[in-house]
C-alpha atoms as a PDB file:
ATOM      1  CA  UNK A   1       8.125 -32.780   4.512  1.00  0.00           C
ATOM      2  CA  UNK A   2      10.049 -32.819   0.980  1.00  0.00           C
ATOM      3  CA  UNK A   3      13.174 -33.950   2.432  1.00  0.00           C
ATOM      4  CA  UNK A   4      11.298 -36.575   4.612  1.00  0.00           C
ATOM      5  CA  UNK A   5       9.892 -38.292   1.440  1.00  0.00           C
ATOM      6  CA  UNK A   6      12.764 -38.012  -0.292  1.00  0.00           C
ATOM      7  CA  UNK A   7      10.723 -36.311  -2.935  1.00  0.00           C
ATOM      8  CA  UNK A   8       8.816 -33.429  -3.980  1.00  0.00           C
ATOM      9  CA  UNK A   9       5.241 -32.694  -2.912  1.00  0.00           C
ATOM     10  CA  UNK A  10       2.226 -32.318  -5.292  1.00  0.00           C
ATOM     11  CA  UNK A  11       2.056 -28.832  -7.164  1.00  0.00           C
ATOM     12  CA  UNK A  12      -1.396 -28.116  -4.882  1.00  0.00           C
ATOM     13  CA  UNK A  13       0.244 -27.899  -1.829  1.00  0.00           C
ATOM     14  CA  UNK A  14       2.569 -25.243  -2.972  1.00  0.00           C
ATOM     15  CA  UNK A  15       0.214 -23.437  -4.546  1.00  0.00           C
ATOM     16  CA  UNK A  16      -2.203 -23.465  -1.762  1.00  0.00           C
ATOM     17  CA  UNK A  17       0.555 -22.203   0.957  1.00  0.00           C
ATOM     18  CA  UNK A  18       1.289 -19.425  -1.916  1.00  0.00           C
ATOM     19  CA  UNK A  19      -2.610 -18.386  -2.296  1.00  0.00           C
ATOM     20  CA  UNK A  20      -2.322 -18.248   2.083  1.00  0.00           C
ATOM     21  CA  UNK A  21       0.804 -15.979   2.223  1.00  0.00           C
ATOM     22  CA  UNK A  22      -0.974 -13.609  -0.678  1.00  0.00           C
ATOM     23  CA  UNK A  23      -4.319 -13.206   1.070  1.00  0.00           C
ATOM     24  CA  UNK A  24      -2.154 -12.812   4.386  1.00  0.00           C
ATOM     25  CA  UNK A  25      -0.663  -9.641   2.313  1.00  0.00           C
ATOM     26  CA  UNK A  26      -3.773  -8.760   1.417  1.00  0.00           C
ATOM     27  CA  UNK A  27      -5.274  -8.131   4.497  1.00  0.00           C
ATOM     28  CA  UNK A  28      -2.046  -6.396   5.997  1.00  0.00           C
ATOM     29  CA  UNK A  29      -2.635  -3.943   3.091  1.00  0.00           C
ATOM     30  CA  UNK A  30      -6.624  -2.997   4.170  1.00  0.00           C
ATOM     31  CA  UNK A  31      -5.573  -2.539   7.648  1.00  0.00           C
ATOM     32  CA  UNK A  32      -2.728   0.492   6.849  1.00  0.00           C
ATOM     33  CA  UNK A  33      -5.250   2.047   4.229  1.00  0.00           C
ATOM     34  CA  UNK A  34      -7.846   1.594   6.758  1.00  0.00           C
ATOM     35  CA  UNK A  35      -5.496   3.344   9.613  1.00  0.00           C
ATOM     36  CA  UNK A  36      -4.066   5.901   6.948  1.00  0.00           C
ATOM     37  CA  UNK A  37      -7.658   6.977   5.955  1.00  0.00           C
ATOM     38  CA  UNK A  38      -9.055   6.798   9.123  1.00  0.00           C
ATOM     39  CA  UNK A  39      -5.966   9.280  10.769  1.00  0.00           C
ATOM     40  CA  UNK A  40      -6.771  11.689   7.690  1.00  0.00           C
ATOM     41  CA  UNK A  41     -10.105  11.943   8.357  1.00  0.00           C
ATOM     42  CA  UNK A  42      -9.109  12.815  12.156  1.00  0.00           C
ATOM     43  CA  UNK A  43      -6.583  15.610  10.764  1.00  0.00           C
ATOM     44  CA  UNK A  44      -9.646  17.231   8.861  1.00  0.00           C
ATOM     45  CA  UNK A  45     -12.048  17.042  11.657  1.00  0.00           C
ATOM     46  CA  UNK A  46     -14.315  14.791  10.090  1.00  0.00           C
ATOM     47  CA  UNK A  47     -16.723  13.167  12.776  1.00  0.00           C
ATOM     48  CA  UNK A  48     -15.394   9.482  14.286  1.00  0.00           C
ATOM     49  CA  UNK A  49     -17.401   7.223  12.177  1.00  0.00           C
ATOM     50  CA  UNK A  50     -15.436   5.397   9.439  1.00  0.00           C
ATOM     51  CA  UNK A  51     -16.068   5.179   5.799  1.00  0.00           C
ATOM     52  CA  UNK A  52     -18.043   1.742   4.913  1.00  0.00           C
ATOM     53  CA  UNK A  53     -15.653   0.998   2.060  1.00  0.00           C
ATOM     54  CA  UNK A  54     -12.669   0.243   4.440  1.00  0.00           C
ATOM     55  CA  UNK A  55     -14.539  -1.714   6.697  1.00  0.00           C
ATOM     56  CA  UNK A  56     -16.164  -3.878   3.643  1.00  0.00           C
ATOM     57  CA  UNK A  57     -12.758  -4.180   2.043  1.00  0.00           C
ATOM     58  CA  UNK A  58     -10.939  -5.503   5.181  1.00  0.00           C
ATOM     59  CA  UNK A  59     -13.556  -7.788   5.901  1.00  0.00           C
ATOM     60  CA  UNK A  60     -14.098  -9.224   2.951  1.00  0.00           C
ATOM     61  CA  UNK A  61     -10.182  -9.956   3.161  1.00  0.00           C
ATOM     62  CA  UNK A  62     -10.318 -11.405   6.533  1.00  0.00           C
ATOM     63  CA  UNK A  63     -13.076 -14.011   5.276  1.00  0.00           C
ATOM     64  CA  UNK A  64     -10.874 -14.789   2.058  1.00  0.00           C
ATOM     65  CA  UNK A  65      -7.833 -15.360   4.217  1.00  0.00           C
ATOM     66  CA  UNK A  66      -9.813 -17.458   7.032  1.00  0.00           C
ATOM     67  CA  UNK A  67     -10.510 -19.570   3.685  1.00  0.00           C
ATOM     68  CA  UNK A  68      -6.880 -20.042   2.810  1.00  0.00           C
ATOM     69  CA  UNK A  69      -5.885 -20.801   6.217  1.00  0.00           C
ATOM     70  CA  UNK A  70      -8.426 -23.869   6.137  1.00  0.00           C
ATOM     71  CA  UNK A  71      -7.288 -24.422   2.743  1.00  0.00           C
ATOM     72  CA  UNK A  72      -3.499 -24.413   4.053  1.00  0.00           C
ATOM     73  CA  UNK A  73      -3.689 -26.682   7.305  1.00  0.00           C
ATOM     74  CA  UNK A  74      -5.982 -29.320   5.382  1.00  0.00           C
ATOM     75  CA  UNK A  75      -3.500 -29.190   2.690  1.00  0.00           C
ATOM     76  CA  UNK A  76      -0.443 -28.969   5.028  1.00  0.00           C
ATOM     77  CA  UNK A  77      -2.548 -32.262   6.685  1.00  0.00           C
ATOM     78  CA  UNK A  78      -2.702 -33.826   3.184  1.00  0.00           C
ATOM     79  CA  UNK A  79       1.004 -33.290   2.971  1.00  0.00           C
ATOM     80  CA  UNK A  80       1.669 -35.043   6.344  1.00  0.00           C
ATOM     81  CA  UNK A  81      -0.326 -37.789   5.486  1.00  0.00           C
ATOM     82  CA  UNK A  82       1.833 -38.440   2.506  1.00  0.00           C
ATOM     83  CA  UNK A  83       4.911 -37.904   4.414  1.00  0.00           C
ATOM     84  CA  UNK A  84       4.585 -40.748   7.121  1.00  0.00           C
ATOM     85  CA  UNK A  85       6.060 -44.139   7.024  1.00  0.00           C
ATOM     86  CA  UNK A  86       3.331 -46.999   5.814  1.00  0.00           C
END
């Protein structure tokens, strides 16, 4: 969209695609620690029911990175908006 305007796009939009990509990271991180603790606590024999604390932690990073995303396309929208001809 840059090199369709012929100029760069307001510091927000960057920013906002940044904030997306870092929750997105986020979230890939809960899910191994949830798999890693969840195949330790197989290897000991502990019953199948999972510890609260990985659950809580991955959701809560799922809901932060459903708000990016909306954050993202509305700002990716935004950016379209500016890009087309008048």
């Amino acid at each position: 969209m840059e090199r369709l305007r012929s100029s760069p796009l307001h510091a927000n939009i960057s920013t906002a695609l940044d904030k997306h990509l870092e929750v997105i990271h986020v979230v890939q991180s809960r899910r191994k620690d949830e798999i890693v603790n969840a195949s330790n606590r197989q290897r000991q024999g502990a019953p199948r029911c999972q510890d609260d604390r990985d659950v809580f932690a991955l959701a809560w990073a799922i809901r932060e990175m459903s708000a990016a995303t909306r954050r993202a396309r509305t700002t990716l929208w935004c950016a379209f908006q500016m890009t087309l001809p008048k």
